[in-house]
PDB file of N, CA and C in Angstrom:
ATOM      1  N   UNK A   1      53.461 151.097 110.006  1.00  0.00           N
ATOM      2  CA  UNK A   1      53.116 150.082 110.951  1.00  0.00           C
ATOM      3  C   UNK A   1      53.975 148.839 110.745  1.00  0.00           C
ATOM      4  N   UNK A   2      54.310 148.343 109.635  1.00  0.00           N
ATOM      5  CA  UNK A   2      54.914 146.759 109.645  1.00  0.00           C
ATOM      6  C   UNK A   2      56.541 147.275 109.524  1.00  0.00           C
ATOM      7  N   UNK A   3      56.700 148.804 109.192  1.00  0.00           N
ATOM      8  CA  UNK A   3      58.218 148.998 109.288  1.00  0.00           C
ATOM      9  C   UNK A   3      58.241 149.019 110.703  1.00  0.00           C
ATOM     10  N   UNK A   4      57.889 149.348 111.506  1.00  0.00           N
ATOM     11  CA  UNK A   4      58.530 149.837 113.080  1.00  0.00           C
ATOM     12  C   UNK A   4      58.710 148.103 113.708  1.00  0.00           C
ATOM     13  N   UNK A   5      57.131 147.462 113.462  1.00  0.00           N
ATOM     14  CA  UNK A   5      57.819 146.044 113.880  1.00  0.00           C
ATOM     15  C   UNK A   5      58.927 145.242 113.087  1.00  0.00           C
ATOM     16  N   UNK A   6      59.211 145.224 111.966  1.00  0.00           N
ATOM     17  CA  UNK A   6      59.933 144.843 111.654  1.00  0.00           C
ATOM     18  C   UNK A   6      61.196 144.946 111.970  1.00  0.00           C
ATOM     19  N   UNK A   7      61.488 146.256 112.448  1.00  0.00           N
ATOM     20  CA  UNK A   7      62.804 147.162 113.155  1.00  0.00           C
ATOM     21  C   UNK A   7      63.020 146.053 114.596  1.00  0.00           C
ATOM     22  N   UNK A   8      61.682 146.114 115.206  1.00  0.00           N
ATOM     23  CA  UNK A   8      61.858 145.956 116.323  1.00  0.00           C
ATOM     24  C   UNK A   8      61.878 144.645 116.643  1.00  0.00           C
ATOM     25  N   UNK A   9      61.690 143.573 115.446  1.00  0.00           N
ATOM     26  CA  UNK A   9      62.300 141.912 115.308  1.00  0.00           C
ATOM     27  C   UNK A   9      63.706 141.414 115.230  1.00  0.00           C
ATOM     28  N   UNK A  10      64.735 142.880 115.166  1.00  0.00           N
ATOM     29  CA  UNK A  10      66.140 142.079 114.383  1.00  0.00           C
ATOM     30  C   UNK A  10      66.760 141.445 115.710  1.00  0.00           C
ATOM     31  N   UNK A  11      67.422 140.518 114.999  1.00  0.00           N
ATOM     32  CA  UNK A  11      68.057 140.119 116.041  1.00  0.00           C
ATOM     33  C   UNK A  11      69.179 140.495 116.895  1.00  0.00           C
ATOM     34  N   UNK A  12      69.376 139.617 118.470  1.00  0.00           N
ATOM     35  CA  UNK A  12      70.436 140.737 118.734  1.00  0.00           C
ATOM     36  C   UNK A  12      71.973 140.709 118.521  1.00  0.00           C
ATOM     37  N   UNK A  13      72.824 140.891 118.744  1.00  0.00           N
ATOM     38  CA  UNK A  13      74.651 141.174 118.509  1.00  0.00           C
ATOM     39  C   UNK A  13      74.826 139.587 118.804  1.00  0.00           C
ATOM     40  N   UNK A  14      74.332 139.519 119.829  1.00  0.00           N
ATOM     41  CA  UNK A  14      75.125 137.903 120.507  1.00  0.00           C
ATOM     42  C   UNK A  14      74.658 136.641 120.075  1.00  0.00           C
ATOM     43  N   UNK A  15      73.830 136.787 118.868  1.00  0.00           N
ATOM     44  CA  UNK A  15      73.357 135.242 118.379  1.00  0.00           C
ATOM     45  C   UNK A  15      73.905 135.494 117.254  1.00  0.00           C
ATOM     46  N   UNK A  16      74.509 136.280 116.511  1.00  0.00           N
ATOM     47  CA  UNK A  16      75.855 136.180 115.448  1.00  0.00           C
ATOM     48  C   UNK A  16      76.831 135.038 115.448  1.00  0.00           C
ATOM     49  N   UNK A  17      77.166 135.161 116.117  1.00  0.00           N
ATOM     50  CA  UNK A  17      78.487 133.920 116.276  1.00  0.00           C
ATOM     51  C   UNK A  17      77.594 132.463 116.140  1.00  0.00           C
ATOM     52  N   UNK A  18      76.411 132.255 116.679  1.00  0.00           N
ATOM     53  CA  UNK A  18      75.264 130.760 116.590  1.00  0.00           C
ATOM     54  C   UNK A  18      75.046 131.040 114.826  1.00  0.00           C
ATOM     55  N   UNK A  19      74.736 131.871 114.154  1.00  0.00           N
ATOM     56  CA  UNK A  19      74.445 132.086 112.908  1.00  0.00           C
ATOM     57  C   UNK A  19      75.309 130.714 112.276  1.00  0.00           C
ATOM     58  N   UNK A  20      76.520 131.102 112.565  1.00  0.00           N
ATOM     59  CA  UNK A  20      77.579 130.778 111.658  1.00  0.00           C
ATOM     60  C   UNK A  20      77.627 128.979 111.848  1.00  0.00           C
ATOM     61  N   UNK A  21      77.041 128.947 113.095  1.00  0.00           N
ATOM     62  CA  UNK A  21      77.472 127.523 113.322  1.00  0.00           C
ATOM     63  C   UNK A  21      75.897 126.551 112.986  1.00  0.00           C
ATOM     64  N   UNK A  22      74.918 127.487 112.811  1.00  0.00           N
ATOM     65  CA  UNK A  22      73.260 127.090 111.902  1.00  0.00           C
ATOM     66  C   UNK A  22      73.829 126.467 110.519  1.00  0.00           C
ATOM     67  N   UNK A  23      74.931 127.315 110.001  1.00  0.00           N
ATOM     68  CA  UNK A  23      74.994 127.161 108.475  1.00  0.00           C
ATOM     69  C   UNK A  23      75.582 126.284 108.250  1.00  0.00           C
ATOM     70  N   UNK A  24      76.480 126.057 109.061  1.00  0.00           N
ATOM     71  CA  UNK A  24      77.060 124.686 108.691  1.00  0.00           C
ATOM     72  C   UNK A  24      76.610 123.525 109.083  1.00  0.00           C
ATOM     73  N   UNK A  25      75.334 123.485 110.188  1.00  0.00           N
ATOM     74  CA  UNK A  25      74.567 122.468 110.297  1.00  0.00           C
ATOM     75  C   UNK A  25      73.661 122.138 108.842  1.00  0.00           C
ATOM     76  N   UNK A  26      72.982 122.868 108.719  1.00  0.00           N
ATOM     77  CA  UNK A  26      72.633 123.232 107.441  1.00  0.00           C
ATOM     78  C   UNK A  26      73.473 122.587 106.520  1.00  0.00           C
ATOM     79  N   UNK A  27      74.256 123.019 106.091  1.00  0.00           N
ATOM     80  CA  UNK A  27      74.882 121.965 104.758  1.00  0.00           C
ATOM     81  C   UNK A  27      75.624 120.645 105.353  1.00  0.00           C
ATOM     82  N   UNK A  28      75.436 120.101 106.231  1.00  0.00           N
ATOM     83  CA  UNK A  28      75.978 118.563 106.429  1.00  0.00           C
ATOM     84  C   UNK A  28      74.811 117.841 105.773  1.00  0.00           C
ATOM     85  N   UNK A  29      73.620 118.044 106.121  1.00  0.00           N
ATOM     86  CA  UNK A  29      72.886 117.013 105.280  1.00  0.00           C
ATOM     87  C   UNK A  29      72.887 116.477 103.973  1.00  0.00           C
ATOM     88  N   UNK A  30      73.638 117.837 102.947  1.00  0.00           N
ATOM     89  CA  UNK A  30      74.030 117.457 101.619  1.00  0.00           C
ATOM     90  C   UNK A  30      75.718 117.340 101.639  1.00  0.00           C
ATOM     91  N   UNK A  31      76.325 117.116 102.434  1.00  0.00           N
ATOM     92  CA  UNK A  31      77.783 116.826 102.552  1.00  0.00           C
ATOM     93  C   UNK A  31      77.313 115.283 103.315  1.00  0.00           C
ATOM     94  N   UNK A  32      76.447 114.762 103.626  1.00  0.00           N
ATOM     95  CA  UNK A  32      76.157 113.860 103.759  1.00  0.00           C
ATOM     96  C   UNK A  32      75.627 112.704 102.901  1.00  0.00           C
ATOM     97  N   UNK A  33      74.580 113.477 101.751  1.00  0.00           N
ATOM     98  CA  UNK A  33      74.626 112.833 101.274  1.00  0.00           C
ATOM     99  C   UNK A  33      75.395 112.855  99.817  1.00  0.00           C
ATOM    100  N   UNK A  34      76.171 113.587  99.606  1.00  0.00           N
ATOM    101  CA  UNK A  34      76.818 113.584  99.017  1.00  0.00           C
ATOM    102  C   UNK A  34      78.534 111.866  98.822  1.00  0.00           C
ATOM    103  N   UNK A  35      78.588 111.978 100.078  1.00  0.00           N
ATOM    104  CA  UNK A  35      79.364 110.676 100.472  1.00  0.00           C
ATOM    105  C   UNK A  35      78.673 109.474 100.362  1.00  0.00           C
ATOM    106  N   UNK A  36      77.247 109.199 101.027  1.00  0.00           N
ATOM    107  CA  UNK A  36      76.488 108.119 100.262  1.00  0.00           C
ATOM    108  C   UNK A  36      76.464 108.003  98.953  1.00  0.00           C
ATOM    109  N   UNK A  37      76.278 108.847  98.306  1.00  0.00           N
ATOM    110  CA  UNK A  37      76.132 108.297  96.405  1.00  0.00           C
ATOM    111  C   UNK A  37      77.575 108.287  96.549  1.00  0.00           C
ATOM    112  N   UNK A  38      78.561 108.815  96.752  1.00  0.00           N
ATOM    113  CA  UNK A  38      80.247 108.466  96.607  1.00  0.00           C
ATOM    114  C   UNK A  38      80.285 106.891  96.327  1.00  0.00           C
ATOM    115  N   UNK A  39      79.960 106.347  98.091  1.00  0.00           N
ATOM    116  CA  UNK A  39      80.066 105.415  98.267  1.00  0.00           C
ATOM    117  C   UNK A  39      79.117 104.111  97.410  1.00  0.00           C
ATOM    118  N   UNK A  40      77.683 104.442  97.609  1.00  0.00           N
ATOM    119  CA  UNK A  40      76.651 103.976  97.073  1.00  0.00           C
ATOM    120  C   UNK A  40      76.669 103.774  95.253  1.00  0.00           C
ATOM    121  N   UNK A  41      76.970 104.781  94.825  1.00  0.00           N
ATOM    122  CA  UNK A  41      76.893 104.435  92.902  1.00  0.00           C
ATOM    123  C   UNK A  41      78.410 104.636  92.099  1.00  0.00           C
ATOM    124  N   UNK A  42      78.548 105.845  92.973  1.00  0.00           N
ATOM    125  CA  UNK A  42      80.095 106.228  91.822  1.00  0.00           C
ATOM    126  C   UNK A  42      81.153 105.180  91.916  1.00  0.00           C
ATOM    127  N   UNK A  43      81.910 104.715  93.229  1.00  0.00           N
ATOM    128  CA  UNK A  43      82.808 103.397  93.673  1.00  0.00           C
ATOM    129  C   UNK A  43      82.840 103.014  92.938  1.00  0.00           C
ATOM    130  N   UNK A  44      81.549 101.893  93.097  1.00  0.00           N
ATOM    131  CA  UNK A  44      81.113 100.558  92.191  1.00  0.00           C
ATOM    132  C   UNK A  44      81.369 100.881  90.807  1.00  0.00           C
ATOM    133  N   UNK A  45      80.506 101.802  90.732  1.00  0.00           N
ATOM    134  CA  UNK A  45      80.561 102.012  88.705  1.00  0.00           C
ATOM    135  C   UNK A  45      82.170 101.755  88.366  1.00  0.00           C
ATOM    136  N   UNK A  46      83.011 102.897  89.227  1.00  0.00           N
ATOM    137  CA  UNK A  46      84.130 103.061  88.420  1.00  0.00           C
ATOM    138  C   UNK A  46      85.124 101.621  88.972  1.00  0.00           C
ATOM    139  N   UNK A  47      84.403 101.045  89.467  1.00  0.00           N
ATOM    140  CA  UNK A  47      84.856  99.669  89.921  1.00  0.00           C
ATOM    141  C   UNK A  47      84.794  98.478  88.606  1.00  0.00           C
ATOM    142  N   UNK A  48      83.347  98.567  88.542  1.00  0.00           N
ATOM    143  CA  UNK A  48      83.007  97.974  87.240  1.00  0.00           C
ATOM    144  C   UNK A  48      84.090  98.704  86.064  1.00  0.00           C
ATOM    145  N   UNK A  49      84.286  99.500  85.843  1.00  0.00           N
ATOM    146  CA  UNK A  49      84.790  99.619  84.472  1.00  0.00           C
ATOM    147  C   UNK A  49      86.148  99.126  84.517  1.00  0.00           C
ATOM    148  N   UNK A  50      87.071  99.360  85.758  1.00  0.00           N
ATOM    149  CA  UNK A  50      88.560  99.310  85.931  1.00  0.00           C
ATOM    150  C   UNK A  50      88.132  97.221  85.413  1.00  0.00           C
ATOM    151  N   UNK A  51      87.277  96.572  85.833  1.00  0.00           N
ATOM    152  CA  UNK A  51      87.374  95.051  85.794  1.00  0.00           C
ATOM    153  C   UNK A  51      86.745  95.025  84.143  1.00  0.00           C
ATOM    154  N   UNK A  52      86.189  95.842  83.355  1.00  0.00           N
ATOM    155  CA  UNK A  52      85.885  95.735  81.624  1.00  0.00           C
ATOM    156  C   UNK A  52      86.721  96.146  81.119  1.00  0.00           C
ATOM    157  N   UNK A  53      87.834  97.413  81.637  1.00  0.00           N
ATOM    158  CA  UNK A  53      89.227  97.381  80.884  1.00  0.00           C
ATOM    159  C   UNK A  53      89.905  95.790  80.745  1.00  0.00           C
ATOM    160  N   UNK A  54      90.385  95.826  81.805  1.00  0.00           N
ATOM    161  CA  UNK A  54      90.726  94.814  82.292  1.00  0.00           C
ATOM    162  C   UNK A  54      91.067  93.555  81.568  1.00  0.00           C
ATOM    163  N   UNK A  55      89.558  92.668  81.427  1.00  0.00           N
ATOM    164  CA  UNK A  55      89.315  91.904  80.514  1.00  0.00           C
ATOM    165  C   UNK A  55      89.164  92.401  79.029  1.00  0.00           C
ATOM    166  N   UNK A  56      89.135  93.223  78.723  1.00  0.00           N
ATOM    167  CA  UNK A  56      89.016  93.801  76.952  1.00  0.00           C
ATOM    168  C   UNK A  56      90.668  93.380  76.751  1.00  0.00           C
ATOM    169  N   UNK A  57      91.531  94.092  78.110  1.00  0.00           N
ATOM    170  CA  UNK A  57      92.911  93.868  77.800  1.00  0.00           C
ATOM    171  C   UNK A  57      93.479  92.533  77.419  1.00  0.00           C
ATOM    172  N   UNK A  58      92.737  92.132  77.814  1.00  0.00           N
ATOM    173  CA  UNK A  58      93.427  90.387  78.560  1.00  0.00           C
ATOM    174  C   UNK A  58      92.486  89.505  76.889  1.00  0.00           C
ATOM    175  N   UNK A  59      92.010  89.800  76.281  1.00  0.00           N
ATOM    176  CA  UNK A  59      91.313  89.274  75.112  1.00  0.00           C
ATOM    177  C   UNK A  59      92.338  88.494  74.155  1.00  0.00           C
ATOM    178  N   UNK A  60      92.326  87.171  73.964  1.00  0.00           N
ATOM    179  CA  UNK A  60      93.511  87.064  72.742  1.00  0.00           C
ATOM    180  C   UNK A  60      92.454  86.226  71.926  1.00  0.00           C
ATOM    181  N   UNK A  61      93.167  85.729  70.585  1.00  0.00           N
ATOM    182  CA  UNK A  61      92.620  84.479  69.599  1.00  0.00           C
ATOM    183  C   UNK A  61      92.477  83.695  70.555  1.00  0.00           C
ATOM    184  N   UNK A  62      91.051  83.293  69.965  1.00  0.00           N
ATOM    185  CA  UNK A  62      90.470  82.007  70.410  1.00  0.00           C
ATOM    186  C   UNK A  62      89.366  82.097  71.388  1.00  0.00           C
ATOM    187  N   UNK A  63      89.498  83.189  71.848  1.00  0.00           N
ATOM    188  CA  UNK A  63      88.076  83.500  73.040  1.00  0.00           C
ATOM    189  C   UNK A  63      87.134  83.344  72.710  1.00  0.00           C
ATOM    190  N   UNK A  64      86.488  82.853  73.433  1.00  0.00           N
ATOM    191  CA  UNK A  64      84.936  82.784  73.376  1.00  0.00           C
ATOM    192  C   UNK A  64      83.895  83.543  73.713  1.00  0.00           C
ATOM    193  N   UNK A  65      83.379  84.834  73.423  1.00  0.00           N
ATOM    194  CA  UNK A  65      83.081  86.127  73.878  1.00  0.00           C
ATOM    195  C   UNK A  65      81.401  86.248  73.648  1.00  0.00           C
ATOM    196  N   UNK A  66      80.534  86.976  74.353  1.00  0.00           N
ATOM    197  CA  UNK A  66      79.263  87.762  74.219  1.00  0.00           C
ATOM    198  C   UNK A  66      79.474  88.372  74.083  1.00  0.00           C
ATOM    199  N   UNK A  67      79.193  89.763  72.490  1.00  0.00           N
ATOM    200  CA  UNK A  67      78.779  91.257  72.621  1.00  0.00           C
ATOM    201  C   UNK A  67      77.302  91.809  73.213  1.00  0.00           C
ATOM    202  N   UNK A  68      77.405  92.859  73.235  1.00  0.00           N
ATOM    203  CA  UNK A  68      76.715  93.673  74.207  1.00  0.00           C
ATOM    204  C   UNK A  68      75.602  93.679  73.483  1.00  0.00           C
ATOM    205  N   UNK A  69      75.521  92.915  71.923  1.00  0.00           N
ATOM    206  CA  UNK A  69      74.008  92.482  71.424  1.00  0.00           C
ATOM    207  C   UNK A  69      73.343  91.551  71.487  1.00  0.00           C
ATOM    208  N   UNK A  70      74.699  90.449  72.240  1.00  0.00           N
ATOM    209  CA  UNK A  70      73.905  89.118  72.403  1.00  0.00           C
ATOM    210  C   UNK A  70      74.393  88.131  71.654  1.00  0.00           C
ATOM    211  N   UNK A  71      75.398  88.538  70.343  1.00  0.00           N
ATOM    212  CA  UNK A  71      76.083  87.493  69.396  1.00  0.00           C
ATOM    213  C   UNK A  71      76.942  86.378  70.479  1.00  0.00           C
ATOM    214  N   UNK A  72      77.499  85.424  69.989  1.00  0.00           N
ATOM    215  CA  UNK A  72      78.182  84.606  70.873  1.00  0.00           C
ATOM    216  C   UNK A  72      79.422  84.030  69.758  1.00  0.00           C
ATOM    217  N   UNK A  73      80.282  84.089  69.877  1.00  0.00           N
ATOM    218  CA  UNK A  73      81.340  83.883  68.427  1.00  0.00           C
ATOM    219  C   UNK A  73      82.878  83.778  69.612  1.00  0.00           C
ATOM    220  N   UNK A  74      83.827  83.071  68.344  1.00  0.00           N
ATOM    221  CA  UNK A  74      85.075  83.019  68.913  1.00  0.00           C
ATOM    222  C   UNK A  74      85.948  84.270  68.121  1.00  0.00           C
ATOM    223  N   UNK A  75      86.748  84.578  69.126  1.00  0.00           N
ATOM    224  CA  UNK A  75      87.824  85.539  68.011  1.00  0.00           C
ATOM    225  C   UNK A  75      88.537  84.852  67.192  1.00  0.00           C
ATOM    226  N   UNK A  76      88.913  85.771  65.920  1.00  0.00           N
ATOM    227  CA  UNK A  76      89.608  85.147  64.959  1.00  0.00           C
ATOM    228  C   UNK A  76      90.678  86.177  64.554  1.00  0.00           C
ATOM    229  N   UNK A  77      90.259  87.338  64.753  1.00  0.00           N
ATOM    230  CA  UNK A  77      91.706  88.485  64.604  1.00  0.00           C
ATOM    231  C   UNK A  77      91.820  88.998  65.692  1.00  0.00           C
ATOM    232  N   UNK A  78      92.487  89.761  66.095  1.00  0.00           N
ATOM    233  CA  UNK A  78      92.903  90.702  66.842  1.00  0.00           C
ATOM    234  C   UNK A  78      93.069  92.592  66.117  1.00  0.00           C
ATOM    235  N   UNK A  79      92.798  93.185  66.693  1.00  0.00           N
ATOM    236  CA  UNK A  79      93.473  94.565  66.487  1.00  0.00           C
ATOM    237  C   UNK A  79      93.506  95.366  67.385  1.00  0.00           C
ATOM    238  N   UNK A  80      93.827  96.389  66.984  1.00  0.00           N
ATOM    239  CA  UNK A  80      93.856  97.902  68.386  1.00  0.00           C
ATOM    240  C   UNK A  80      92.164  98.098  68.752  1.00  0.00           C
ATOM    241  N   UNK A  81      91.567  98.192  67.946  1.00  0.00           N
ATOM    242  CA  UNK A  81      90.233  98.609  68.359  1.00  0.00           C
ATOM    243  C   UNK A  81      89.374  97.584  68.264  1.00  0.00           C
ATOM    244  N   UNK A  82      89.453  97.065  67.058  1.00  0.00           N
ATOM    245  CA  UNK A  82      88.211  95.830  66.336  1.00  0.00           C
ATOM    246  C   UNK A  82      88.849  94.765  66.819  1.00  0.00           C
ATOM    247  N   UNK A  83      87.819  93.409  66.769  1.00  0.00           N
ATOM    248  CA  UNK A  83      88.090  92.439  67.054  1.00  0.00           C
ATOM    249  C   UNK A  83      87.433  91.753  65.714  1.00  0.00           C
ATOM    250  N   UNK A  84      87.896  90.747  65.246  1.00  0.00           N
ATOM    251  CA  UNK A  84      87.140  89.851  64.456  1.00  0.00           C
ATOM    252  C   UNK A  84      86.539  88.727  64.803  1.00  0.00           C
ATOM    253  N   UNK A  85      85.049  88.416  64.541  1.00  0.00           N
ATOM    254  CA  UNK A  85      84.670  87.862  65.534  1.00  0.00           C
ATOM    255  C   UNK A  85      83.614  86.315  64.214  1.00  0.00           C
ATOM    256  N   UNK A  86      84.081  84.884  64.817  1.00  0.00           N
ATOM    257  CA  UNK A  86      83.825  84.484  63.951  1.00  0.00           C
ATOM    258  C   UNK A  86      82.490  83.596  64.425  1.00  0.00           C
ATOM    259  N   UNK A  87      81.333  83.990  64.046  1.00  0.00           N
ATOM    260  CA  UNK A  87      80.118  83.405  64.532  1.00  0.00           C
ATOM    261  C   UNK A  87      78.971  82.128  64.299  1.00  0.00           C
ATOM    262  N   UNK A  88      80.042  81.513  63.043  1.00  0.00           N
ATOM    263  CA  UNK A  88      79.383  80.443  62.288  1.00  0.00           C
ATOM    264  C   UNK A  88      80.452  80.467  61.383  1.00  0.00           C
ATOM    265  N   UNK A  89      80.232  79.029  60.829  1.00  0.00           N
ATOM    266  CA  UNK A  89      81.436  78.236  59.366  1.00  0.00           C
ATOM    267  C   UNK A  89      81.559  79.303  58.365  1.00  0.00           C
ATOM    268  N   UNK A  90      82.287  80.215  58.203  1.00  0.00           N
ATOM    269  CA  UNK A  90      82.442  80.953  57.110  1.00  0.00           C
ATOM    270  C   UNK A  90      81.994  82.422  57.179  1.00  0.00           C
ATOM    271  N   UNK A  91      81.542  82.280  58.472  1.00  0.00           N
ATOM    272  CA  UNK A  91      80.777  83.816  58.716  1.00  0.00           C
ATOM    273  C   UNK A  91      81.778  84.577  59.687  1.00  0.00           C
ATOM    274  N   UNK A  92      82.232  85.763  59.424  1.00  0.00           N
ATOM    275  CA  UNK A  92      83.093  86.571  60.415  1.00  0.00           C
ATOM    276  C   UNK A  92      82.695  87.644  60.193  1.00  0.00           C
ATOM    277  N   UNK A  93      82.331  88.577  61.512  1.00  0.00           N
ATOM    278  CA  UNK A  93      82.109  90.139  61.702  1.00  0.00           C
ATOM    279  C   UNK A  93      83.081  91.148  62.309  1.00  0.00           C
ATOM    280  N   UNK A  94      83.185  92.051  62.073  1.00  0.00           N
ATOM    281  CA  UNK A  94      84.077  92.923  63.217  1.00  0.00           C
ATOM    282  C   UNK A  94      83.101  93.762  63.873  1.00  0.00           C
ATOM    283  N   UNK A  95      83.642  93.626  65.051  1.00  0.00           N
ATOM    284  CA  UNK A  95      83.206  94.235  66.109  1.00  0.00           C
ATOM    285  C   UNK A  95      83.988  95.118  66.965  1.00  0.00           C
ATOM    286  N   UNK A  96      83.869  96.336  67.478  1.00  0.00           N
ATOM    287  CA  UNK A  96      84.411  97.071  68.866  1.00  0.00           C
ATOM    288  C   UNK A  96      84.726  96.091  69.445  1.00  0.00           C
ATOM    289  N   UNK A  97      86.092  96.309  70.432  1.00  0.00           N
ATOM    290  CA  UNK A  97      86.675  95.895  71.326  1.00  0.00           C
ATOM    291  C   UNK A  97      85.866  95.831  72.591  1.00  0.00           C
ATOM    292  N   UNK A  98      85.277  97.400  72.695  1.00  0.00           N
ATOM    293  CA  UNK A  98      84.433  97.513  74.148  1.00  0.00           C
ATOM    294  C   UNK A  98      83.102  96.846  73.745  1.00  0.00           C
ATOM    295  N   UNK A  99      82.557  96.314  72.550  1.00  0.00           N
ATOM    296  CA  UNK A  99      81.404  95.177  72.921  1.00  0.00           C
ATOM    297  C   UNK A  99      81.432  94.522  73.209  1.00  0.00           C
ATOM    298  N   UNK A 100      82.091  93.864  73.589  1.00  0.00           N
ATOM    299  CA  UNK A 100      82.539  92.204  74.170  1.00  0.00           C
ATOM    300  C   UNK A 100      82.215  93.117  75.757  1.00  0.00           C
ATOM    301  N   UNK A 101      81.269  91.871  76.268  1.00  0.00           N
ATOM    302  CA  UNK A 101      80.946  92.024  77.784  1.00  0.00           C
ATOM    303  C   UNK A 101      81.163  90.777  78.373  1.00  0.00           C
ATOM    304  N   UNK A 102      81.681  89.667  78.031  1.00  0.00           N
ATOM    305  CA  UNK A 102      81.340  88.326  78.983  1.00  0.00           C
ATOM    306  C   UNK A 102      82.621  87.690  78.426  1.00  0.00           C
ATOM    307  N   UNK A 103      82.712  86.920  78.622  1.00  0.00           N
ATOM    308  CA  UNK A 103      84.314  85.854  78.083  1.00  0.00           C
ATOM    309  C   UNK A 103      83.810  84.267  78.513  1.00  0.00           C
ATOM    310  N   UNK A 104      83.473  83.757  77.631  1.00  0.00           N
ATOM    311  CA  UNK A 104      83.044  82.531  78.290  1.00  0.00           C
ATOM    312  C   UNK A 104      83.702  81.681  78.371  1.00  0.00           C
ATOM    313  N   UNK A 105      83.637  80.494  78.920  1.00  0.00           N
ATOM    314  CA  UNK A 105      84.784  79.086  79.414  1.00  0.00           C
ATOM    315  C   UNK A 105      84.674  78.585  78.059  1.00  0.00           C
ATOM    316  N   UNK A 106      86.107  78.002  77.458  1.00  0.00           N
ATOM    317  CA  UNK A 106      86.350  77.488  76.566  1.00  0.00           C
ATOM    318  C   UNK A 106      85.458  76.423  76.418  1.00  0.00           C
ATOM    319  N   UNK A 107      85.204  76.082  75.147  1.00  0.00           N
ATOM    320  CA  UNK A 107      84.100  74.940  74.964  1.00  0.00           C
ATOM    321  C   UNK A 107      82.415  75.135  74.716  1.00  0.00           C
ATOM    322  N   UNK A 108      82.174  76.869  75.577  1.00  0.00           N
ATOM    323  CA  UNK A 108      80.716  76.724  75.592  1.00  0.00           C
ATOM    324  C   UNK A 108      80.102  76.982  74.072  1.00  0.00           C
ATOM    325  N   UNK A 109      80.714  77.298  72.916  1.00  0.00           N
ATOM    326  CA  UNK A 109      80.196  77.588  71.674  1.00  0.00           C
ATOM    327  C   UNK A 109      80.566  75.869  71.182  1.00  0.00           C
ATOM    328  N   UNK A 110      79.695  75.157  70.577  1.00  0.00           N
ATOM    329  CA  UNK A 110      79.832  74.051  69.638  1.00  0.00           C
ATOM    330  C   UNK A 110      80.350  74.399  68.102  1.00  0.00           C
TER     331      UNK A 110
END
C-alpha cells in the first residue's frame, strides 16, 4: 500500500531543470550571510591589527606606553621582541612588544 503511492508521487521529467535552480536559491542565504560577517567582523578585526602592527613598529625610546595589563611606564630599551619598560625611579621591567596597546602623548606619566 504506501509502495504503490509512493511510486505514484515522483515527480515529473520537466520540473528537473527548476530542481537545479531551488538549490541555488537555497544556498544564497548562507552565501549571504556569509559576506555580512566578511564585512561585519573579519574587515575590521584584520583592520585593527594592520593599525597594532603598525604602532608596535613605530615604538622608539622614550614612549610613553599602556600594556595590555594596565602598567603605564616609559621605554628605556629597545629590542626585536622585548621592550624595556621603566615604571618608577629605579624600577624597570621587560615586557612583549605586542603588550603595549596605547602610546600616550608625551608628558602624561609625571
Amino acid at each position: 500500500m504506501f509502495i504503490s503511492s509512493a511510486i505514484a508521487q515522483t515527480a515529473p521529467a520537466a520540473a528537473a531543470g527548476g530542481d537545479m535552480q531551488s538549490s541555488l536559491m537555497s544556498m544564497l542565504p548562507l552565501l549571504l550571510m556569509f559576506v555580512v560577517l566578511y564585512f561585519v567582523m573579519i574587515r575590521p578585526q584584520m583592520k585593527k591589527q594592520k593599525e597594532h602592527r603598525a604602532m608596535i613598529d613605530a615604538l622608539a625610546k622614550g614612549d610613553e606606553v599602556v600594556t595590555a595589563g594596565g602598567l603605564l611606564g616609559r621605554i628605556s630599551k629597545m629590542g626585536d621582541n622585548y621592550v624595556g619598560l621603566d615604571v618608577a625611579n629605579n624600577v624597570e621591567i621587560q615586557i612583549q612588544r605586542s603588550a603595549i596597546v596605547q602610546v600616550l602623548p608625551k608628558g602624561t606619566i609625571k
